[in-house]
PDB file of N, CA and C in Angstrom:
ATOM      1  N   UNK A   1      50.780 112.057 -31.721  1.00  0.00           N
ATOM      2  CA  UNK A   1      51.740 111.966 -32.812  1.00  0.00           C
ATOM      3  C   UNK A   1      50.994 111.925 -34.139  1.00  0.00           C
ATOM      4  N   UNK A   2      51.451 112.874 -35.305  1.00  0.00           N
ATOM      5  CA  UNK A   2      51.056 112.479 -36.413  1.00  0.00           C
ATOM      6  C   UNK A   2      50.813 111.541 -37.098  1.00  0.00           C
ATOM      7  N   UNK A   3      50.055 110.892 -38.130  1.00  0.00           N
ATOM      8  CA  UNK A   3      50.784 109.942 -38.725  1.00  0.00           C
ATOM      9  C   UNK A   3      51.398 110.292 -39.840  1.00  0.00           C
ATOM     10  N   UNK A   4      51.818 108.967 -40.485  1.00  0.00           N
ATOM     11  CA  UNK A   4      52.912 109.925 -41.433  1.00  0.00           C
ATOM     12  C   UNK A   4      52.672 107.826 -42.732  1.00  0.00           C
ATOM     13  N   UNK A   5      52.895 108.922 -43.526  1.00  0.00           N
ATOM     14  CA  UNK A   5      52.333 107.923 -44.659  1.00  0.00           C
ATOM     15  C   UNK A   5      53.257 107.810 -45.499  1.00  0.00           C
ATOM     16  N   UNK A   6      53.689 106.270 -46.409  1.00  0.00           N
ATOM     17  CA  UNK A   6      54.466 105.707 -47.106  1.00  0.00           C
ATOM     18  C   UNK A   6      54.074 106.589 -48.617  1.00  0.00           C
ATOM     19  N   UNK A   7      55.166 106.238 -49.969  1.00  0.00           N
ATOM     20  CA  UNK A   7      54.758 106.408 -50.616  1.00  0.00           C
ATOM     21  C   UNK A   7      53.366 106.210 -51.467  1.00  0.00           C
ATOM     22  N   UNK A   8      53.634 104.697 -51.229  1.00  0.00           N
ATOM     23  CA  UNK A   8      52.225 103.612 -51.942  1.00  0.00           C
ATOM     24  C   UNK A   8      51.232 104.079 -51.249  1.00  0.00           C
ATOM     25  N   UNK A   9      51.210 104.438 -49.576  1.00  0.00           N
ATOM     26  CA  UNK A   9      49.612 104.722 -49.260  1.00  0.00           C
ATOM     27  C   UNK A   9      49.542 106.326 -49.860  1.00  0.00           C
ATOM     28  N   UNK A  10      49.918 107.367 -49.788  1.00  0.00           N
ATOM     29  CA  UNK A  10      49.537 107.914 -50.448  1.00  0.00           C
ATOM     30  C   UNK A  10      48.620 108.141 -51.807  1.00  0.00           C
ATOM     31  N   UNK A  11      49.571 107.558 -52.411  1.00  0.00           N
ATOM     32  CA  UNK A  11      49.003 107.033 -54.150  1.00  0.00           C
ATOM     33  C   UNK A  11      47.533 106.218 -53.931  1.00  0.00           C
ATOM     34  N   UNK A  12      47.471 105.541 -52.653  1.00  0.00           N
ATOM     35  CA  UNK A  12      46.204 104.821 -52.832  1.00  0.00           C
ATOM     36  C   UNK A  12      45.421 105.661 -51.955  1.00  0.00           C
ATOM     37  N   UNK A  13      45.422 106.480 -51.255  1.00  0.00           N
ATOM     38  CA  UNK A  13      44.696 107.580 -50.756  1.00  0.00           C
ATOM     39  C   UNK A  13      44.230 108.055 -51.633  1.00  0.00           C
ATOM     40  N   UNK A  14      45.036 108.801 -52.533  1.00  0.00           N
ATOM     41  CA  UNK A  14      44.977 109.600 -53.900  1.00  0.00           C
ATOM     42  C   UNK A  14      44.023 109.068 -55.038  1.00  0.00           C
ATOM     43  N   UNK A  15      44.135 108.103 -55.076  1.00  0.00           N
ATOM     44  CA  UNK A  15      43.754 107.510 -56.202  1.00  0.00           C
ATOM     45  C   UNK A  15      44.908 107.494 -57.783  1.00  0.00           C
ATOM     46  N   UNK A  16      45.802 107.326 -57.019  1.00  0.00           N
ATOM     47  CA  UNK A  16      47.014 107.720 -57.998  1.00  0.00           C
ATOM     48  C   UNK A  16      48.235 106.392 -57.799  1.00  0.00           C
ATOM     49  N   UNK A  17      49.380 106.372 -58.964  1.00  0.00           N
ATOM     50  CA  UNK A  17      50.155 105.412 -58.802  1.00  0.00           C
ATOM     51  C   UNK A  17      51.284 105.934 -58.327  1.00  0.00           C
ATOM     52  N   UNK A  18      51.937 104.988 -57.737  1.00  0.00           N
ATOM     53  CA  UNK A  18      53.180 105.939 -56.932  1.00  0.00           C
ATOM     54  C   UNK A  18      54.411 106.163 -57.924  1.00  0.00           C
ATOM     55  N   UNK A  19      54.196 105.793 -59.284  1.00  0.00           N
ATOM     56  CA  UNK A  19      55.215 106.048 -60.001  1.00  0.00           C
ATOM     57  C   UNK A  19      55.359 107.429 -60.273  1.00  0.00           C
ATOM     58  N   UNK A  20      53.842 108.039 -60.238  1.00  0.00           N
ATOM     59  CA  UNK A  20      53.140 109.656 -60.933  1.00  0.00           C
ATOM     60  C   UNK A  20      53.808 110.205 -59.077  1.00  0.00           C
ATOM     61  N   UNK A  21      53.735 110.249 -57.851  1.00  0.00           N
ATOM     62  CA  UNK A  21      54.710 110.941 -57.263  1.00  0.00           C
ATOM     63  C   UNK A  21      55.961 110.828 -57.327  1.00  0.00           C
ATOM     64  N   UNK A  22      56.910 110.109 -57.759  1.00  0.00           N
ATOM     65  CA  UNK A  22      58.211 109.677 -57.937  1.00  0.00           C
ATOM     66  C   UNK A  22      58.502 110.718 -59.151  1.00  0.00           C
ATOM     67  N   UNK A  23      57.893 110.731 -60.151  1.00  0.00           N
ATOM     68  CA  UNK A  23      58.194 111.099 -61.322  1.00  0.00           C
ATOM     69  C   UNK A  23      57.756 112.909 -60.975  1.00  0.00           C
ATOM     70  N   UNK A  24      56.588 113.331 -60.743  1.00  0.00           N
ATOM     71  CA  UNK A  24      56.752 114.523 -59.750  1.00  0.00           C
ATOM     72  C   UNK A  24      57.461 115.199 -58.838  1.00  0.00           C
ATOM     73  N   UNK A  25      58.141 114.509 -58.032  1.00  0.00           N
ATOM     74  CA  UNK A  25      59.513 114.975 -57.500  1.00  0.00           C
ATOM     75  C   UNK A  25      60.605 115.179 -57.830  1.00  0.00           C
ATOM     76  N   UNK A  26      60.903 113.684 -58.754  1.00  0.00           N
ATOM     77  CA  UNK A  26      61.760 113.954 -59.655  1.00  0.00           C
ATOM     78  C   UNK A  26      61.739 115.215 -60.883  1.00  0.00           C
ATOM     79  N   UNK A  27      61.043 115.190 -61.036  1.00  0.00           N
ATOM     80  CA  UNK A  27      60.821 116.612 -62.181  1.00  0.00           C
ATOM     81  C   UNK A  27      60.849 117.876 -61.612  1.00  0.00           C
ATOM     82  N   UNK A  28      60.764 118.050 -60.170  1.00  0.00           N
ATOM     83  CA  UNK A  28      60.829 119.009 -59.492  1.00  0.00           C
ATOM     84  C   UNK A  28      59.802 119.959 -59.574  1.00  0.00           C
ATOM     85  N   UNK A  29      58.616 119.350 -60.223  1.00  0.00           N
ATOM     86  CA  UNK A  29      57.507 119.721 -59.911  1.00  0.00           C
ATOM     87  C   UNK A  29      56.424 120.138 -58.925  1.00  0.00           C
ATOM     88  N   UNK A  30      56.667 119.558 -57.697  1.00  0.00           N
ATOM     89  CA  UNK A  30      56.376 118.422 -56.582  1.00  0.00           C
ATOM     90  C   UNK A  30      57.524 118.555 -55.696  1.00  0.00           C
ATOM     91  N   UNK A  31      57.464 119.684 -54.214  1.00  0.00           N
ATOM     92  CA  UNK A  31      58.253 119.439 -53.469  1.00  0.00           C
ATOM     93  C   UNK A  31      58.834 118.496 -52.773  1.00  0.00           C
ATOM     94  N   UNK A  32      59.603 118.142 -52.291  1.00  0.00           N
ATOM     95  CA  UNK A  32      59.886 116.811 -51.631  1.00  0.00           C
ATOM     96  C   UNK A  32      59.158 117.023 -50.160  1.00  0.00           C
ATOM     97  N   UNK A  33      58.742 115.980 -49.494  1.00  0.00           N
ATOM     98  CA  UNK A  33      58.150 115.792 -48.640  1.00  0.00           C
ATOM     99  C   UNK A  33      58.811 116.478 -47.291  1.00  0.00           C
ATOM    100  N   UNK A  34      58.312 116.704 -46.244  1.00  0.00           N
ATOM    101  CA  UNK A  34      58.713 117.425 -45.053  1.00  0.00           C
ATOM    102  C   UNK A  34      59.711 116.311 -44.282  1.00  0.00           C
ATOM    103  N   UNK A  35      59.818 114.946 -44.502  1.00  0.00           N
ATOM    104  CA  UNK A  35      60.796 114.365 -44.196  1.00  0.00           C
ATOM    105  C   UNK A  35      60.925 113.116 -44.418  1.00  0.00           C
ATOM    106  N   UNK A  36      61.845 112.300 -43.956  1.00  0.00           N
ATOM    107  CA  UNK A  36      62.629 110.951 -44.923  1.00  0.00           C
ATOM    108  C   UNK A  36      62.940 110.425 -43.725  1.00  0.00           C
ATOM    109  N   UNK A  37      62.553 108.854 -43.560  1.00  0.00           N
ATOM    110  CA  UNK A  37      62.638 107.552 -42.976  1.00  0.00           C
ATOM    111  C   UNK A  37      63.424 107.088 -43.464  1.00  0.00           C
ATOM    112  N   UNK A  38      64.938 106.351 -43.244  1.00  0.00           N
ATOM    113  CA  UNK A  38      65.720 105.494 -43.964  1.00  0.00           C
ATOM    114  C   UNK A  38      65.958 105.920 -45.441  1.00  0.00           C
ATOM    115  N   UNK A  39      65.974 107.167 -45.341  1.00  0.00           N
ATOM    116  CA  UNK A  39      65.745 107.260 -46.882  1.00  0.00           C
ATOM    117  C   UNK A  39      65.150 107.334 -47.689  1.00  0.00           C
ATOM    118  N   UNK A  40      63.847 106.800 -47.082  1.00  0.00           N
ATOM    119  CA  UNK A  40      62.816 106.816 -48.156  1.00  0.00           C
ATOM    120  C   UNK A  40      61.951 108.163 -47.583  1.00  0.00           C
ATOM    121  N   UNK A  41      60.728 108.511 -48.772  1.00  0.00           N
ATOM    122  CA  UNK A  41      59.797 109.408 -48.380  1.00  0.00           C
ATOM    123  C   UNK A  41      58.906 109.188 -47.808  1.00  0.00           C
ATOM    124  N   UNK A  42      58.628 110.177 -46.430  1.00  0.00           N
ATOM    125  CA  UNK A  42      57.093 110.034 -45.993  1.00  0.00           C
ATOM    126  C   UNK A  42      56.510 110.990 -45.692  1.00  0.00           C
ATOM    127  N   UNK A  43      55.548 111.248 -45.801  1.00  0.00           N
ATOM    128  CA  UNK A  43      54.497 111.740 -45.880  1.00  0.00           C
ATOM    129  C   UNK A  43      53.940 112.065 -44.723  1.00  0.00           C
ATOM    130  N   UNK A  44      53.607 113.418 -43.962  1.00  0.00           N
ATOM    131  CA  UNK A  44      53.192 113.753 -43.255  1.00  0.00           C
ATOM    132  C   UNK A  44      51.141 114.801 -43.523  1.00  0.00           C
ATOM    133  N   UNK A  45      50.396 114.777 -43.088  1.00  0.00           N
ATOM    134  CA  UNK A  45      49.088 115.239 -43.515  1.00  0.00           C
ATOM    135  C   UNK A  45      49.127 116.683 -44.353  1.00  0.00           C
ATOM    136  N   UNK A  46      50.161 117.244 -44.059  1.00  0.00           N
ATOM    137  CA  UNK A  46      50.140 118.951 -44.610  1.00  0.00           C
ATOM    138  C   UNK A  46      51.052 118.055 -46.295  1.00  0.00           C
ATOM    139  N   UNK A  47      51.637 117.578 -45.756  1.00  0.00           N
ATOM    140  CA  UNK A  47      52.198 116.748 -47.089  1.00  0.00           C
ATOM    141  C   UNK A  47      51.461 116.393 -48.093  1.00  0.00           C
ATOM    142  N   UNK A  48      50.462 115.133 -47.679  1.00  0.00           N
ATOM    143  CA  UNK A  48      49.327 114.664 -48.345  1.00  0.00           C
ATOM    144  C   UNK A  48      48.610 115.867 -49.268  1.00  0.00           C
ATOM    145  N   UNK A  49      48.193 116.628 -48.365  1.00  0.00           N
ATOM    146  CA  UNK A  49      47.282 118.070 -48.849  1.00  0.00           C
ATOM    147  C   UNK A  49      47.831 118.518 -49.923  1.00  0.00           C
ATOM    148  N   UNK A  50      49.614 118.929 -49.906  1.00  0.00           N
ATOM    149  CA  UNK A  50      50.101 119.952 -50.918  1.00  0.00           C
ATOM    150  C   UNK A  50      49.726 118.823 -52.333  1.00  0.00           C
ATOM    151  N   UNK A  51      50.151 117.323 -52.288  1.00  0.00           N
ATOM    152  CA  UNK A  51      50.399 116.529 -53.166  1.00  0.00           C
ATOM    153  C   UNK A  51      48.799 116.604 -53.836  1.00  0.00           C
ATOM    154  N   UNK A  52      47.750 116.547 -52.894  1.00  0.00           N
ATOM    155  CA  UNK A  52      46.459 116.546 -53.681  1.00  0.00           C
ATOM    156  C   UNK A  52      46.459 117.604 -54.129  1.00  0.00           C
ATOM    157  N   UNK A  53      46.888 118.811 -53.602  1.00  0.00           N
ATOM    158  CA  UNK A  53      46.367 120.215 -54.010  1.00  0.00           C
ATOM    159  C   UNK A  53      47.504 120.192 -56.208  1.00  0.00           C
ATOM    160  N   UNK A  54      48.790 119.656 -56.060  1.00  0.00           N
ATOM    161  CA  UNK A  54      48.961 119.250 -57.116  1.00  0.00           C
ATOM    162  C   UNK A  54      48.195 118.811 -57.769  1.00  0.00           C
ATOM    163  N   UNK A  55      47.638 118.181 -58.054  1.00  0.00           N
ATOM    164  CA  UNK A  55      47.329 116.518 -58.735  1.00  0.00           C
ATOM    165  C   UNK A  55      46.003 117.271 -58.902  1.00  0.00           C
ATOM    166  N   UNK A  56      45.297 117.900 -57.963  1.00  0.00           N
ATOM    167  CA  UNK A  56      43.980 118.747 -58.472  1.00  0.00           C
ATOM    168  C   UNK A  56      43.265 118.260 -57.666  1.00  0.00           C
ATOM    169  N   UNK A  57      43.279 117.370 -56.994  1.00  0.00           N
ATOM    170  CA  UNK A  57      42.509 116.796 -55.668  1.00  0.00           C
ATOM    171  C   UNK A  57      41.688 117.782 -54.533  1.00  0.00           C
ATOM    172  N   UNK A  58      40.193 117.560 -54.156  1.00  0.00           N
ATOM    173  CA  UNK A  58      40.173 118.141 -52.823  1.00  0.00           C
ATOM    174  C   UNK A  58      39.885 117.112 -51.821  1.00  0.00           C
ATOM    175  N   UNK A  59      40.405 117.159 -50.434  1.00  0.00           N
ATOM    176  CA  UNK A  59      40.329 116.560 -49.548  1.00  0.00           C
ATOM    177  C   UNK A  59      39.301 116.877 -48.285  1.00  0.00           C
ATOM    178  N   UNK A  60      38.640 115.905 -47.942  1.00  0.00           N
ATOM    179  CA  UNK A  60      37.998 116.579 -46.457  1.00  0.00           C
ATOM    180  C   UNK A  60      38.849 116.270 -45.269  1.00  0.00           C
ATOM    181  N   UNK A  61      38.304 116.463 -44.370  1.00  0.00           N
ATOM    182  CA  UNK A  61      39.724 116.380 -43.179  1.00  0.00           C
ATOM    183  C   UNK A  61      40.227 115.270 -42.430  1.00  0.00           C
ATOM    184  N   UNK A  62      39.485 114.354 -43.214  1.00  0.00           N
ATOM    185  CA  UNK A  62      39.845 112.956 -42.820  1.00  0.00           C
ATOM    186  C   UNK A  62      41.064 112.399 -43.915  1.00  0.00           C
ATOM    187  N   UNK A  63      41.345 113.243 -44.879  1.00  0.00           N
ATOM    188  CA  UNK A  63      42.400 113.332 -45.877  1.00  0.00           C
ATOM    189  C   UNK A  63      41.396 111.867 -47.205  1.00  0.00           C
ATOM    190  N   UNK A  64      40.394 112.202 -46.844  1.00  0.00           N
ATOM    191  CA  UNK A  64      39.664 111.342 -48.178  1.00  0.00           C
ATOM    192  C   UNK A  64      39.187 112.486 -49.503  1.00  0.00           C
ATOM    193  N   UNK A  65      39.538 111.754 -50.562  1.00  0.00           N
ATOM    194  CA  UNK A  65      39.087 112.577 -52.044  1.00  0.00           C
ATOM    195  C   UNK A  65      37.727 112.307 -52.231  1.00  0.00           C
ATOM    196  N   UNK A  66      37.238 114.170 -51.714  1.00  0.00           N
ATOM    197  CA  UNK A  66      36.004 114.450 -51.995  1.00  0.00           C
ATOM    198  C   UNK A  66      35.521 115.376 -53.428  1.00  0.00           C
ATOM    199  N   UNK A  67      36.576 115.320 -54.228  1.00  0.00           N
ATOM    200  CA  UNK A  67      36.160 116.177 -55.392  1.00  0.00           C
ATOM    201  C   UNK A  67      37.535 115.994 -56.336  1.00  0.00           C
ATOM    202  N   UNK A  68      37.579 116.184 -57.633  1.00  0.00           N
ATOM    203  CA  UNK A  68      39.153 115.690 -58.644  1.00  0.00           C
ATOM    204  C   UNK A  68      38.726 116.802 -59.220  1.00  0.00           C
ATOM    205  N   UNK A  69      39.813 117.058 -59.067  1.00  0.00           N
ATOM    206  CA  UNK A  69      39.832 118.783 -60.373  1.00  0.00           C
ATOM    207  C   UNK A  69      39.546 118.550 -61.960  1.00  0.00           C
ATOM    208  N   UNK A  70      39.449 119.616 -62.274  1.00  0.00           N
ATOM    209  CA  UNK A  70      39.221 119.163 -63.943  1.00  0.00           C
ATOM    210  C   UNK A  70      40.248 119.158 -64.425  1.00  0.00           C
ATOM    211  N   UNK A  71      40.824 118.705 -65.392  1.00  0.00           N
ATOM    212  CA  UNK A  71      41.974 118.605 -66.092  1.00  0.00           C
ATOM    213  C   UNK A  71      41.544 120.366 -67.082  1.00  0.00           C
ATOM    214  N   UNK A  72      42.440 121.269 -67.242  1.00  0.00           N
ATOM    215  CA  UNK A  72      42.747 122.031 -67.619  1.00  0.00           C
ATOM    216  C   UNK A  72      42.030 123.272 -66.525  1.00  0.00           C
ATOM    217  N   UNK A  73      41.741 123.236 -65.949  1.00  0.00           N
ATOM    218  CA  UNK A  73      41.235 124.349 -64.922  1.00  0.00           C
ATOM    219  C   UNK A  73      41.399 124.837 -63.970  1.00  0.00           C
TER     220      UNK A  73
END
């Protein structure tokens, strides 16, 4: 079974606050996640990926940030 990750762990995977994915989805910037627990969002690994691949993040395959994009590039 996958795992599948909360908002907050994400953001702390990321190195990011979970307000900056909230506010990304909401803006419709930022697809919504592949599926919803009670309502809330979670996060599945292809999930994680698209959200770093946003944010400018690269990941190795343990889903840890091995590189931060540059801001304008």
């Amino acid at each position: 079974m996958e795992n599948i990750y909360s908002t907050g762990q994400v953001a702390r995977l990321l190195g990011l606050r979970p307000h900056q994915l909230e506010y990304a989805h909401a803006s419709q910037a930022l697809a919504e996640p592949t599926f919803r627990f009670l309502g809330k969002r979670v996060y599945c690994a292809a999930d994680v990926r698209r959200v770093a691949d946003h944010f400018g993040l690269t990941l190795d395959d343990g889903l840890n940030v091995v590189e931060a994009g540059k801001e304008g590039a």
